[in-house]
PDB file of N, CA and C in Angstrom:
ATOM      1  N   UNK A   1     -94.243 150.783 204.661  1.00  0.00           N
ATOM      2  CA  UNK A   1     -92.818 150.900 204.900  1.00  0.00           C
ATOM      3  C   UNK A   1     -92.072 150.114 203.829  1.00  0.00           C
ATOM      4  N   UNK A   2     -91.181 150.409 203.133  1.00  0.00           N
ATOM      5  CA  UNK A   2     -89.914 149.734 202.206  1.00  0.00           C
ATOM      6  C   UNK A   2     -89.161 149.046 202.927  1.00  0.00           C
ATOM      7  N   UNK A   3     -89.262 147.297 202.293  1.00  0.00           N
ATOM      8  CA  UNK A   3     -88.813 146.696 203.018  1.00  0.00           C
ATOM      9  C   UNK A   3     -87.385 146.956 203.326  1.00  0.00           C
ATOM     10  N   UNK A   4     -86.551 147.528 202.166  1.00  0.00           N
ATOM     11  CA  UNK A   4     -85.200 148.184 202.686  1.00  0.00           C
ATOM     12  C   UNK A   4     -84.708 148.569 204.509  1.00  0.00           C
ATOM     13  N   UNK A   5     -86.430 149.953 204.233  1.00  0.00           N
ATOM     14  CA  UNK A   5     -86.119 150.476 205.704  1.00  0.00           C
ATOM     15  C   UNK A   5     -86.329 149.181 206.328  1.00  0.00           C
ATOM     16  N   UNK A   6     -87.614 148.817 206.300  1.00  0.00           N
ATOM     17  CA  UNK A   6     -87.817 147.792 207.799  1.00  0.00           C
ATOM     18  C   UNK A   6     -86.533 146.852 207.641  1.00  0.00           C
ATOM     19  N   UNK A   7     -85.327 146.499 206.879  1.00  0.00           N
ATOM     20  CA  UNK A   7     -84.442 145.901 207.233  1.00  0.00           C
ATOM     21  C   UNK A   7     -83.706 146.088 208.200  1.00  0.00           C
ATOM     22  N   UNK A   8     -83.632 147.625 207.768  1.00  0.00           N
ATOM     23  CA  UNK A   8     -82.267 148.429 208.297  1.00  0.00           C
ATOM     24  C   UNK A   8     -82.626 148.624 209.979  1.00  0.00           C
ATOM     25  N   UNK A   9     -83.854 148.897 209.909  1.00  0.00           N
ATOM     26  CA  UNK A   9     -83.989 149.216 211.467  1.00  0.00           C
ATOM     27  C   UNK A   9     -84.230 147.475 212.336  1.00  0.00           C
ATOM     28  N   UNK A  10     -84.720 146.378 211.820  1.00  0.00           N
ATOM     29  CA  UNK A  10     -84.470 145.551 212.386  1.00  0.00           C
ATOM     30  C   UNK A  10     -83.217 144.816 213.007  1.00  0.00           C
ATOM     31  N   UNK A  11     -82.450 145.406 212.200  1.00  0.00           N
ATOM     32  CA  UNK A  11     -80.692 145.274 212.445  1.00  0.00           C
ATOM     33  C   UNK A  11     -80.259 145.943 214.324  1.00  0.00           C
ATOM     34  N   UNK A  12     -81.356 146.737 214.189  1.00  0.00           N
ATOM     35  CA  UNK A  12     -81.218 147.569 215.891  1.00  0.00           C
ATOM     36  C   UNK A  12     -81.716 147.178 216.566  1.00  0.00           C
ATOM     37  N   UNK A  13     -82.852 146.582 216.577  1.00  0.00           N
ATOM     38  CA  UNK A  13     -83.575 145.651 217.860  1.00  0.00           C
ATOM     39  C   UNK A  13     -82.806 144.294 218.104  1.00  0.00           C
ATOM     40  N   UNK A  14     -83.226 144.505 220.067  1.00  0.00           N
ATOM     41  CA  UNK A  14     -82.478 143.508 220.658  1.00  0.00           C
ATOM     42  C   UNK A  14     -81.169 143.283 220.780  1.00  0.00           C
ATOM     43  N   UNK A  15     -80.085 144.484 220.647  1.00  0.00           N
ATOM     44  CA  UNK A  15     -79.066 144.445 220.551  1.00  0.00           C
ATOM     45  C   UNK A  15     -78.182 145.569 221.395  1.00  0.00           C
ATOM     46  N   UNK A  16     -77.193 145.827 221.775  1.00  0.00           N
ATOM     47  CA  UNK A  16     -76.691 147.046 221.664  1.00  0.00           C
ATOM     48  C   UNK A  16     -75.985 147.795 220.462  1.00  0.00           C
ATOM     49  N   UNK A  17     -76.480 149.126 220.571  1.00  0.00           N
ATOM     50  CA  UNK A  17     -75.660 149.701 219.457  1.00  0.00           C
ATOM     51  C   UNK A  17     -75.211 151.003 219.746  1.00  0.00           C
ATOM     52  N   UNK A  18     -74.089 150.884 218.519  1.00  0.00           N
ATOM     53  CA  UNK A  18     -73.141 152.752 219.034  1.00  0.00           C
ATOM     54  C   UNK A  18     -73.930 153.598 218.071  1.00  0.00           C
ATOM     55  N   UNK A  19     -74.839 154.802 218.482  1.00  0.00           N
ATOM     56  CA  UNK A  19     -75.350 155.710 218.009  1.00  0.00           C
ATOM     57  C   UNK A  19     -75.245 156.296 216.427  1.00  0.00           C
ATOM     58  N   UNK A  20     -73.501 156.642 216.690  1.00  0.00           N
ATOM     59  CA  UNK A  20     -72.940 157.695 216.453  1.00  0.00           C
ATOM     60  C   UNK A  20     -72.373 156.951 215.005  1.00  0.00           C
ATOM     61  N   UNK A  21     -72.087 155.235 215.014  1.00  0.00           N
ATOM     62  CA  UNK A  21     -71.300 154.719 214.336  1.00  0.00           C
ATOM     63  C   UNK A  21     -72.728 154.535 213.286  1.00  0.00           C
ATOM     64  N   UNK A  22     -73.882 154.552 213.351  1.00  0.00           N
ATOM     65  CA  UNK A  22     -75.237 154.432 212.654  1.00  0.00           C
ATOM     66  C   UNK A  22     -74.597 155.128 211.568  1.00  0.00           C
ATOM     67  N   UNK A  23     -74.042 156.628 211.328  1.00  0.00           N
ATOM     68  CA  UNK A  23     -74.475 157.842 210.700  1.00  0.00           C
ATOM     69  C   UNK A  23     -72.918 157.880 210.350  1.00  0.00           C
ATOM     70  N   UNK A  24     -72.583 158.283 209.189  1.00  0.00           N
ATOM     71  CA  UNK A  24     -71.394 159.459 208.773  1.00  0.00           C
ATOM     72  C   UNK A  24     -71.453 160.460 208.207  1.00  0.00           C
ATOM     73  N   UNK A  25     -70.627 161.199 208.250  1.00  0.00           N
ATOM     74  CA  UNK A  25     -70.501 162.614 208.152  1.00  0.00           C
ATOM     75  C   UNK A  25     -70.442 162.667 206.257  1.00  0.00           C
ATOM     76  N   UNK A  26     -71.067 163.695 205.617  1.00  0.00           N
ATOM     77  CA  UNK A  26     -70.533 163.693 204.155  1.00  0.00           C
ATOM     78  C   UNK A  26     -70.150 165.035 204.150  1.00  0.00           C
ATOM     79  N   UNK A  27     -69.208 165.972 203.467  1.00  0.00           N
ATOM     80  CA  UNK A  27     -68.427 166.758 203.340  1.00  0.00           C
ATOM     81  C   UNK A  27     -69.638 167.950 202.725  1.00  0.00           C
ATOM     82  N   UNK A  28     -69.610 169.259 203.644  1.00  0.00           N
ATOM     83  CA  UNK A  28     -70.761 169.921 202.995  1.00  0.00           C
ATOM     84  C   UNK A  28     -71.973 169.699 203.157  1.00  0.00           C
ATOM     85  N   UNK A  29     -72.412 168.847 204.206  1.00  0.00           N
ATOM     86  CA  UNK A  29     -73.826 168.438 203.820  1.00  0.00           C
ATOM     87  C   UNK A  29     -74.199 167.940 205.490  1.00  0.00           C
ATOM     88  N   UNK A  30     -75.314 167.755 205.280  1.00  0.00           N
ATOM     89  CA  UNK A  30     -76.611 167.541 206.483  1.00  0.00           C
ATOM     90  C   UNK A  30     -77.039 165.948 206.397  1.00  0.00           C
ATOM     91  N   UNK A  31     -76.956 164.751 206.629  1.00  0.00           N
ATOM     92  CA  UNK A  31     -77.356 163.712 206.433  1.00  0.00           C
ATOM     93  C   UNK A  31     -78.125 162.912 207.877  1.00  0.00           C
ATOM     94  N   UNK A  32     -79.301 162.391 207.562  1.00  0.00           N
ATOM     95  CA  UNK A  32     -80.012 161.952 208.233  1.00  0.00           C
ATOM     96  C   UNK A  32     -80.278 160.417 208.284  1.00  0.00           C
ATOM     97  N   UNK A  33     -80.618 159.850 208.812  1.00  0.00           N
ATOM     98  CA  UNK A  33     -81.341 158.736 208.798  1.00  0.00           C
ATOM     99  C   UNK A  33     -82.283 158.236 210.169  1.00  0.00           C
ATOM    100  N   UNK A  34     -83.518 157.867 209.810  1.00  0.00           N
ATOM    101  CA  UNK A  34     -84.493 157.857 210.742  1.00  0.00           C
ATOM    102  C   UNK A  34     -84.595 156.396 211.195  1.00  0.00           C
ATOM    103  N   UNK A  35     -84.500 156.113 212.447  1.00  0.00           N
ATOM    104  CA  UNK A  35     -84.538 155.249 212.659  1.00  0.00           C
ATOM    105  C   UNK A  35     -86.072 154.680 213.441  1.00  0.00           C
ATOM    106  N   UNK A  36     -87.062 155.619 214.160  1.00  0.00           N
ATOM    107  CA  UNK A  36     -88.449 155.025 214.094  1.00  0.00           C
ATOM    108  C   UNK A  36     -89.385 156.377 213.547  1.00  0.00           C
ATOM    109  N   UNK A  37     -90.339 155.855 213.064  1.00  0.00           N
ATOM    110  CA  UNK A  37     -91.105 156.288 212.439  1.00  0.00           C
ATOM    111  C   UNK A  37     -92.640 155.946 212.636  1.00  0.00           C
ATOM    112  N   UNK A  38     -93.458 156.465 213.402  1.00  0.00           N
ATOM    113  CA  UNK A  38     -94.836 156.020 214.037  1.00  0.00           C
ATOM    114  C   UNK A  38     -95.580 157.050 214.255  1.00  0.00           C
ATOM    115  N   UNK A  39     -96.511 156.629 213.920  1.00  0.00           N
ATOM    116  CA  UNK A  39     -97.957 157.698 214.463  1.00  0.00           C
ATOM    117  C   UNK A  39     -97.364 159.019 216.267  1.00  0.00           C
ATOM    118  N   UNK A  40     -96.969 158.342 216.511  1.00  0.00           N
ATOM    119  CA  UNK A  40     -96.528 158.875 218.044  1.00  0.00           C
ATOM    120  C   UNK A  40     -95.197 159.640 217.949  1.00  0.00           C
ATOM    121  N   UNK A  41     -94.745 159.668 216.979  1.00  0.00           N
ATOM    122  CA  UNK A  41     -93.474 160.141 216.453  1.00  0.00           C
ATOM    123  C   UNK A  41     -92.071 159.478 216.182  1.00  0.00           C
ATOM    124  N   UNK A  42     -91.223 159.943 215.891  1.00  0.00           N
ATOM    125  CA  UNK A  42     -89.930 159.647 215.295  1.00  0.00           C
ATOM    126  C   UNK A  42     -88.604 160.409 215.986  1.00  0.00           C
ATOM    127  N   UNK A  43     -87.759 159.276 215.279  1.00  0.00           N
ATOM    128  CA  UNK A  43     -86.224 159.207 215.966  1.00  0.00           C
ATOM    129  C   UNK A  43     -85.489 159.634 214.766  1.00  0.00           C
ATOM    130  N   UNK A  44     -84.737 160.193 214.998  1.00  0.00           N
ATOM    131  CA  UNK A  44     -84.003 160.077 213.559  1.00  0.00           C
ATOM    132  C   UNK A  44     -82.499 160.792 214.122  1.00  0.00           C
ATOM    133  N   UNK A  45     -81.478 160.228 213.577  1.00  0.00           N
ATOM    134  CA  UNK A  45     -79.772 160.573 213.473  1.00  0.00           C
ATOM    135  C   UNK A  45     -79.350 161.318 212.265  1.00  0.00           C
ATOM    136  N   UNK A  46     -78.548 162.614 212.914  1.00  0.00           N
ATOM    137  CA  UNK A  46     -78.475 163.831 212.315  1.00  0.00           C
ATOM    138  C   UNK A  46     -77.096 163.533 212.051  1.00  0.00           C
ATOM    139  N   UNK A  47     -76.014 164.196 210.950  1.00  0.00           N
ATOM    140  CA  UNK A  47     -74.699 164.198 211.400  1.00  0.00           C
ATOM    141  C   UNK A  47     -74.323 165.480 210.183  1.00  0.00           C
ATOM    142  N   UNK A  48     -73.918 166.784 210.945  1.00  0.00           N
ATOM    143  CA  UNK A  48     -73.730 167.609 210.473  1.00  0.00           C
ATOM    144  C   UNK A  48     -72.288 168.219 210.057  1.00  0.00           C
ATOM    145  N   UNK A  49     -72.187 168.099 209.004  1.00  0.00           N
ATOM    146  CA  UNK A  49     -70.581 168.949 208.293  1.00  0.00           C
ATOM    147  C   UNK A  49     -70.232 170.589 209.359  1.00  0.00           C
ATOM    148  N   UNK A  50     -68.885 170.439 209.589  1.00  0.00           N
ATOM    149  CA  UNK A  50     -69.044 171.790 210.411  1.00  0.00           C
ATOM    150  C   UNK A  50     -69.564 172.958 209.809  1.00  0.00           C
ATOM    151  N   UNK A  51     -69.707 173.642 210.214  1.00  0.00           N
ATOM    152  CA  UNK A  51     -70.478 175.235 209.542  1.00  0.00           C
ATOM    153  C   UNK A  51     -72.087 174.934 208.273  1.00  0.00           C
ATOM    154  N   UNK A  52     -72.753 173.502 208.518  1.00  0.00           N
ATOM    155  CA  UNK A  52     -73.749 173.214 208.486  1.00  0.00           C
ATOM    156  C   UNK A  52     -74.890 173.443 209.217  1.00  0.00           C
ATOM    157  N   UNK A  53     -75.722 174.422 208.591  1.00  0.00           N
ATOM    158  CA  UNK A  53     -76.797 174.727 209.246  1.00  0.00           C
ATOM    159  C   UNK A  53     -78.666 174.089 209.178  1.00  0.00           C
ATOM    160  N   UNK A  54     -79.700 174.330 209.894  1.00  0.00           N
ATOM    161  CA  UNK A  54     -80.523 174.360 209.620  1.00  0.00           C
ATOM    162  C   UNK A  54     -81.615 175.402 209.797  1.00  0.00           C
ATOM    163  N   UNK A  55     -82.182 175.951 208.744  1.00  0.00           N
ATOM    164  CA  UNK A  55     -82.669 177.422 208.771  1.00  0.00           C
ATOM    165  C   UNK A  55     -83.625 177.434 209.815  1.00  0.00           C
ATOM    166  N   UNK A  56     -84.114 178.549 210.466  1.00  0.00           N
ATOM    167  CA  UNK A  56     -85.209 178.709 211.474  1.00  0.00           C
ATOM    168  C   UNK A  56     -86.286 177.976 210.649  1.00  0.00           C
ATOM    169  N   UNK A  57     -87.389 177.743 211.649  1.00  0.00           N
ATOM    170  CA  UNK A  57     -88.596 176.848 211.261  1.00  0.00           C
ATOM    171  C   UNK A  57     -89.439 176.645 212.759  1.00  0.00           C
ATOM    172  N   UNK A  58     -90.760 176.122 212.394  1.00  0.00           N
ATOM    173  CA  UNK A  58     -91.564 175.834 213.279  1.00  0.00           C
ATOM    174  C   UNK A  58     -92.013 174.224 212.979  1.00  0.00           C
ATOM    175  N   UNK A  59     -92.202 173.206 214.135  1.00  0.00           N
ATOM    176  CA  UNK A  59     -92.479 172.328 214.332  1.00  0.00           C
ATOM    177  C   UNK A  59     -93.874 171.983 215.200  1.00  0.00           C
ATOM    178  N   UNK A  60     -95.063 171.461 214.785  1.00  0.00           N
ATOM    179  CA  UNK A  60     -95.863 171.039 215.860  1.00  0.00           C
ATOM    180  C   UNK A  60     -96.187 170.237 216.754  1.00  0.00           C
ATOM    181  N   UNK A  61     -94.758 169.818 217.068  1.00  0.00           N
ATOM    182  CA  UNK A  61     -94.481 168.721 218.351  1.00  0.00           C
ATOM    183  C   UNK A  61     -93.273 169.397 219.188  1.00  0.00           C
ATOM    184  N   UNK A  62     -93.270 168.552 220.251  1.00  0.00           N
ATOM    185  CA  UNK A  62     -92.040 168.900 221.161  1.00  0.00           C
ATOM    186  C   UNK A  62     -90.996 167.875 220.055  1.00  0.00           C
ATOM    187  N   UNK A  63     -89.814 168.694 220.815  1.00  0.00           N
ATOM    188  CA  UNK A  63     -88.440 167.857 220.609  1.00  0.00           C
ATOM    189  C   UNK A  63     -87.320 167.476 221.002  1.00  0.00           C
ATOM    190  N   UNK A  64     -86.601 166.439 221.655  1.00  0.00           N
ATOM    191  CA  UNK A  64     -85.544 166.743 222.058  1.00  0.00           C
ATOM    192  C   UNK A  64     -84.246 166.849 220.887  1.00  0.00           C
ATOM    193  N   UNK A  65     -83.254 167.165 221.670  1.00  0.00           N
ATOM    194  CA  UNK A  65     -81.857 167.484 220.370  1.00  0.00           C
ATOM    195  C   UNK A  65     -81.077 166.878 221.794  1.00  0.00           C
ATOM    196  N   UNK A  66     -80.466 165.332 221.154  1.00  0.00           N
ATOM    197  CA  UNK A  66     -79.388 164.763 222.040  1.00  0.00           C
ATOM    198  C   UNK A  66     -77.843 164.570 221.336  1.00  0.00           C
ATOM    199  N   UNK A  67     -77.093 165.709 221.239  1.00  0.00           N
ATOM    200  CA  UNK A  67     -75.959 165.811 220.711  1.00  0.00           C
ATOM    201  C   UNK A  67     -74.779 164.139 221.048  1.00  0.00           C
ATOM    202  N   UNK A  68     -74.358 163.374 220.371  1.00  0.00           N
ATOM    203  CA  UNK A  68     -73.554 162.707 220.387  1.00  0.00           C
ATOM    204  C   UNK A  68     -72.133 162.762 220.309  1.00  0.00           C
ATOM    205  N   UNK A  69     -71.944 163.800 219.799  1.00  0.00           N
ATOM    206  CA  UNK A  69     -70.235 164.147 219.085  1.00  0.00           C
ATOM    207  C   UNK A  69     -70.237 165.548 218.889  1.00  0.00           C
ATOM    208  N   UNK A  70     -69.269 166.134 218.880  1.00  0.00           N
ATOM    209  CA  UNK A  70     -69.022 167.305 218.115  1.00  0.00           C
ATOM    210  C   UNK A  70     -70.104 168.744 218.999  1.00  0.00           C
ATOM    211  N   UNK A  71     -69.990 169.876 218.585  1.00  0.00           N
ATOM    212  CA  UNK A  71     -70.619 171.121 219.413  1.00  0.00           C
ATOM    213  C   UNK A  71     -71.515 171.525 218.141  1.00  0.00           C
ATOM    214  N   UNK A  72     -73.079 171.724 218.710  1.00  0.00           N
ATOM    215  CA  UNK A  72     -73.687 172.393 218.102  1.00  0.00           C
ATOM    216  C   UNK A  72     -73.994 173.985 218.618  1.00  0.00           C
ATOM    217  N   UNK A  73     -75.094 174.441 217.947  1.00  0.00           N
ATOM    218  CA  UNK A  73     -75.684 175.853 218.555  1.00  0.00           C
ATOM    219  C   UNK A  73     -77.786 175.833 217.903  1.00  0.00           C
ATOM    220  N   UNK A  74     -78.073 175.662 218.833  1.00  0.00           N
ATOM    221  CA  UNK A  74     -79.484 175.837 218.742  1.00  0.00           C
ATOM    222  C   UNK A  74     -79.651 176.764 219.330  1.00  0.00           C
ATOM    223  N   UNK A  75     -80.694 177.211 218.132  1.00  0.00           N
ATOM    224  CA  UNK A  75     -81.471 178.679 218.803  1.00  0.00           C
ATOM    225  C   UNK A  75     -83.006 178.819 218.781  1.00  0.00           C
ATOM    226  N   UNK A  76     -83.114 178.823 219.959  1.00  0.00           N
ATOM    227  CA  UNK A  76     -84.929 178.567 220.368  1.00  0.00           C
ATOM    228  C   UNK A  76     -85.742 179.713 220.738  1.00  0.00           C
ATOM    229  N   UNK A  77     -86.485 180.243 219.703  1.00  0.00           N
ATOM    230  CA  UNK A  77     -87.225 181.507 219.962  1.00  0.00           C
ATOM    231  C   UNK A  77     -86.382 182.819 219.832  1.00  0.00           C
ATOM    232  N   UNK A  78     -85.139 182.991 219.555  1.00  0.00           N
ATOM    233  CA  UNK A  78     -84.079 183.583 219.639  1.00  0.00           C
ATOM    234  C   UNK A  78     -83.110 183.468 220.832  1.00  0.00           C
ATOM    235  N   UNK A  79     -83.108 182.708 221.834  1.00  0.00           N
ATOM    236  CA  UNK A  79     -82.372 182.355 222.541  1.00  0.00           C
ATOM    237  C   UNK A  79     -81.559 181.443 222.181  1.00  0.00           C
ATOM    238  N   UNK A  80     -80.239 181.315 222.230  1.00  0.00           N
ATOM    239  CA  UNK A  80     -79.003 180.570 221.486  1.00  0.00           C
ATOM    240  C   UNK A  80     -78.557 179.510 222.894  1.00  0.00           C
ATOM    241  N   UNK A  81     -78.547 178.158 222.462  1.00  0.00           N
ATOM    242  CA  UNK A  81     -77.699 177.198 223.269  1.00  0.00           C
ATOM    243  C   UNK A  81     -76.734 176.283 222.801  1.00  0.00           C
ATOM    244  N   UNK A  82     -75.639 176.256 223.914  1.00  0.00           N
ATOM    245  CA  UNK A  82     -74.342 175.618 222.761  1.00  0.00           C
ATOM    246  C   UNK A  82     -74.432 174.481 223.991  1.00  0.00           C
ATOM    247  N   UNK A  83     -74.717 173.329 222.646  1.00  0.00           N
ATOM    248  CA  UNK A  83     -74.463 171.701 222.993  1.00  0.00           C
ATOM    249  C   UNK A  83     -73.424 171.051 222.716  1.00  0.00           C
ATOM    250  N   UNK A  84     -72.883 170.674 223.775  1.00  0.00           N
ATOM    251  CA  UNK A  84     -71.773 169.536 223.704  1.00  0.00           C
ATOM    252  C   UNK A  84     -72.259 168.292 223.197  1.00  0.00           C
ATOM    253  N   UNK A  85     -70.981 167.081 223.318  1.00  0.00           N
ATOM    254  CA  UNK A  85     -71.439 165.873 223.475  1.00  0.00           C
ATOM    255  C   UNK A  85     -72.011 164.999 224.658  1.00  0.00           C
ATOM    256  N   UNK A  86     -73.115 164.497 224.971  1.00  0.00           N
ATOM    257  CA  UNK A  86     -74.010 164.007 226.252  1.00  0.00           C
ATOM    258  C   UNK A  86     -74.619 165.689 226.533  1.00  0.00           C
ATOM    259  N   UNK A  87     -74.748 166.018 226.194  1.00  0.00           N
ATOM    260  CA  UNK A  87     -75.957 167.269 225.756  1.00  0.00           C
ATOM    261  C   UNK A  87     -77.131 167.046 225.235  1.00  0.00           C
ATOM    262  N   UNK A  88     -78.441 167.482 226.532  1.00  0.00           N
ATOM    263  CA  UNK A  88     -79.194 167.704 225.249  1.00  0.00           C
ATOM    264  C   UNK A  88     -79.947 168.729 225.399  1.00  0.00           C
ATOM    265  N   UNK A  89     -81.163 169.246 224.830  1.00  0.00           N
ATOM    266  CA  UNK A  89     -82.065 170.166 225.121  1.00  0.00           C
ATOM    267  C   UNK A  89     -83.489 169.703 224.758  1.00  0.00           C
ATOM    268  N   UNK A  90     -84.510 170.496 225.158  1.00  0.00           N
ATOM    269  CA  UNK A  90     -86.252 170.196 224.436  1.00  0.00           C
ATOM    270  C   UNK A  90     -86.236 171.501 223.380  1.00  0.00           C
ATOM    271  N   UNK A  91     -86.545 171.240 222.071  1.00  0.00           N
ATOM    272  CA  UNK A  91     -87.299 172.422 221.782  1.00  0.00           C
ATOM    273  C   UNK A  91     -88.971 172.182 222.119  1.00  0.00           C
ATOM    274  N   UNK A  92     -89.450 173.341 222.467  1.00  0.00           N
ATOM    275  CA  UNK A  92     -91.143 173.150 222.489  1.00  0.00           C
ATOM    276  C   UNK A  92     -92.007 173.216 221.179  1.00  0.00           C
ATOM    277  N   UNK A  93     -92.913 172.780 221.219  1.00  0.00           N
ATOM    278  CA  UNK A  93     -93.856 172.442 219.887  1.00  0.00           C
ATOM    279  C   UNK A  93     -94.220 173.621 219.713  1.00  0.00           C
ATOM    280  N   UNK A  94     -93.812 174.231 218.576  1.00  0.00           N
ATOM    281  CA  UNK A  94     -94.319 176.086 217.804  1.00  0.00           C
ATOM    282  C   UNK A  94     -93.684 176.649 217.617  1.00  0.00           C
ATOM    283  N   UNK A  95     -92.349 176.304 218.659  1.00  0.00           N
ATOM    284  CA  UNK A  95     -92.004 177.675 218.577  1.00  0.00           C
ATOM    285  C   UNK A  95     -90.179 177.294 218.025  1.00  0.00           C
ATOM    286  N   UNK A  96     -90.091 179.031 217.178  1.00  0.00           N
ATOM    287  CA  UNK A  96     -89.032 178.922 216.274  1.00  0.00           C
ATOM    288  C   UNK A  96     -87.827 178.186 216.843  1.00  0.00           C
ATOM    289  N   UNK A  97     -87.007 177.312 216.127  1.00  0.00           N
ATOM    290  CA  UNK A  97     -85.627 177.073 216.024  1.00  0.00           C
ATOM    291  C   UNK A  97     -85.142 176.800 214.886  1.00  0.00           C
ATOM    292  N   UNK A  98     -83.710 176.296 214.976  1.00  0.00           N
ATOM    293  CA  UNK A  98     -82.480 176.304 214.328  1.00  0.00           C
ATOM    294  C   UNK A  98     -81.053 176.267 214.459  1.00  0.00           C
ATOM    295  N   UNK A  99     -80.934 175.201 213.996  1.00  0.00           N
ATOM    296  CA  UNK A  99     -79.464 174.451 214.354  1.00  0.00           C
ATOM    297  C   UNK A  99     -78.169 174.789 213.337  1.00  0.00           C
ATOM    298  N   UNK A 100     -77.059 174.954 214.335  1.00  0.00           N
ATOM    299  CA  UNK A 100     -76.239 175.284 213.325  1.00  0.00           C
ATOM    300  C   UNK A 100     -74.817 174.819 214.138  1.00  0.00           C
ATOM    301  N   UNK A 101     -73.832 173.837 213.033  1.00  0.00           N
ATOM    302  CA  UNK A 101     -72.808 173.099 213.088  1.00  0.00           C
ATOM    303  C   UNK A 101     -71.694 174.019 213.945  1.00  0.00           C
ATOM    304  N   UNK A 102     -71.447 174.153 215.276  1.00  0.00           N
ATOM    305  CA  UNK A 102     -69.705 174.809 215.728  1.00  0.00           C
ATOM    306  C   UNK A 102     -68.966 174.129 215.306  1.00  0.00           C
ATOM    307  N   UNK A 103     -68.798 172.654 215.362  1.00  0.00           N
ATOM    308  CA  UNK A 103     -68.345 171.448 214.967  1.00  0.00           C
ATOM    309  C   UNK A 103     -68.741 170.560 214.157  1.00  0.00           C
ATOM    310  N   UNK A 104     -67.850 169.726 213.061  1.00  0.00           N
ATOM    311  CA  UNK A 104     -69.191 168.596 213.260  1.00  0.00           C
ATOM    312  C   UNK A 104     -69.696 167.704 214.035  1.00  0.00           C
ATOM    313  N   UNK A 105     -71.187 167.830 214.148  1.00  0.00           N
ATOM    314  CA  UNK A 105     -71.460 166.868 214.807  1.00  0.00           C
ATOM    315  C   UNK A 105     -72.587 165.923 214.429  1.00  0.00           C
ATOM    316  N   UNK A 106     -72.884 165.291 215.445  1.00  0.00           N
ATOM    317  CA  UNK A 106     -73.916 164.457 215.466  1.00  0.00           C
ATOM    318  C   UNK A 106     -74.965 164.313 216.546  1.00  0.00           C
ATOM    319  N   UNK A 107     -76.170 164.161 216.137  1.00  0.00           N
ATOM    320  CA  UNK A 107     -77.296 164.540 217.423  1.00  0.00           C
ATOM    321  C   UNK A 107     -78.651 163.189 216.912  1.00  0.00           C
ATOM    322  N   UNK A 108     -79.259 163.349 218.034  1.00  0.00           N
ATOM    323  CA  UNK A 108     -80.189 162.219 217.744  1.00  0.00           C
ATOM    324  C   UNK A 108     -81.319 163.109 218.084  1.00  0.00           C
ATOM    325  N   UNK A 109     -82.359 163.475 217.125  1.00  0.00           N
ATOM    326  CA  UNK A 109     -83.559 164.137 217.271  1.00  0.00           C
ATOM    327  C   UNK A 109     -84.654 163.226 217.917  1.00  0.00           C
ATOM    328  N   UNK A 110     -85.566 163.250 218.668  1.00  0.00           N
ATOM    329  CA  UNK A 110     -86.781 162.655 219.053  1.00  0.00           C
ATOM    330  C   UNK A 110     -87.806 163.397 218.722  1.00  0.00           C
ATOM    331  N   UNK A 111     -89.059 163.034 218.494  1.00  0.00           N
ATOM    332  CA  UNK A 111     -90.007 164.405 217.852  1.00  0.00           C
ATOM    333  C   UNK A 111     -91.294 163.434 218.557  1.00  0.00           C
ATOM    334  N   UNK A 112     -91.916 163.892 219.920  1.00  0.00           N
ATOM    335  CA  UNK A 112     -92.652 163.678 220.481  1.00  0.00           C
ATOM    336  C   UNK A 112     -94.511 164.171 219.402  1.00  0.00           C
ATOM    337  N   UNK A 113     -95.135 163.610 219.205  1.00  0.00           N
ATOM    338  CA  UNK A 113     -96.766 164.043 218.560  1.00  0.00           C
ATOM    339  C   UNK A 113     -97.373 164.277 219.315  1.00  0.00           C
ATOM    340  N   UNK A 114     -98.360 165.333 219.677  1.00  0.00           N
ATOM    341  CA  UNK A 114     -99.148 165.678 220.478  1.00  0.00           C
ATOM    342  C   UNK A 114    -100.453 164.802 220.109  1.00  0.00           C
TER     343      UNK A 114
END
C-alpha cells in the first residue's frame, strides 16, 4: 500500500464522517476514491457528473450500490432501477450491469469476494 493511501484512509478510522463530503464531483467525468481495499473486498466512493455513465460489464463478486446524493439508474441483467438518495440495491456476482448518472450523484460501492 502507498503510504499516501494508508494516510488518507487513516484519517477515517475512529471518527465520524460525512460520506458524501469524502468525494467531489469533476465536470464531465466519473471520479472515485477507494476507501478499503482487502483480500475480502473493497469500498470505494463514486461521484458521478450528470449524464455520466458506466458501460455494461460483468463482475465476479456481489455488490451493493448505496446512492448518497443525487438519482442514479442501474441496470441489472437488463432490468433498469432508479436510485434515490438512502437507496440502495445488490448487484449479483456475473451478472451484467451498468450505471448511468439521472443526476449527479454519488454512491458508495461495496464489492463483497466470494
Amino acid at each position: 500500500m502507498v503510504a499516501g493511501k494508508k494516510a488518507k484512509t487513516n484519517e477515517l478510522v475512529a471518527q465520524a464522517v460525512n460520506l458524501a463530503q469524502l468525494i467531489d464531483y469533476q465536470p464531465s467525468s466519473v471520479v472515485s476514491r477507494t476507501l478499503i481495499d482487502k483480500k475480502a473486498g473493497t469500498v470505494t466512493l463514486f461521484a458521478f457528473d450528470q449524464g455520466e455513465r458506466l458501460s455494461e460489464h460483468t463482475a465476479p463478486y456481489d455488490a451493493l450500490v448505496y446512492v448518497l446524493e443525487g438519482e442514479a439508474e442501474v441496470v441489472i441483467s437488463g432490468k433498469p432501477v432508479r436510485l434515490k438518495a438512502g437507496e440502495l440495491t445488490i448487484m449479483p456476482a456475473n451478472e451484467p450491469h451498468a450505471l448511468s448518472a439521472v443526476s449527479k450523484f454519488k454512491m458508495l460501492l461495496i464489492m463483497i469476494k466470494n
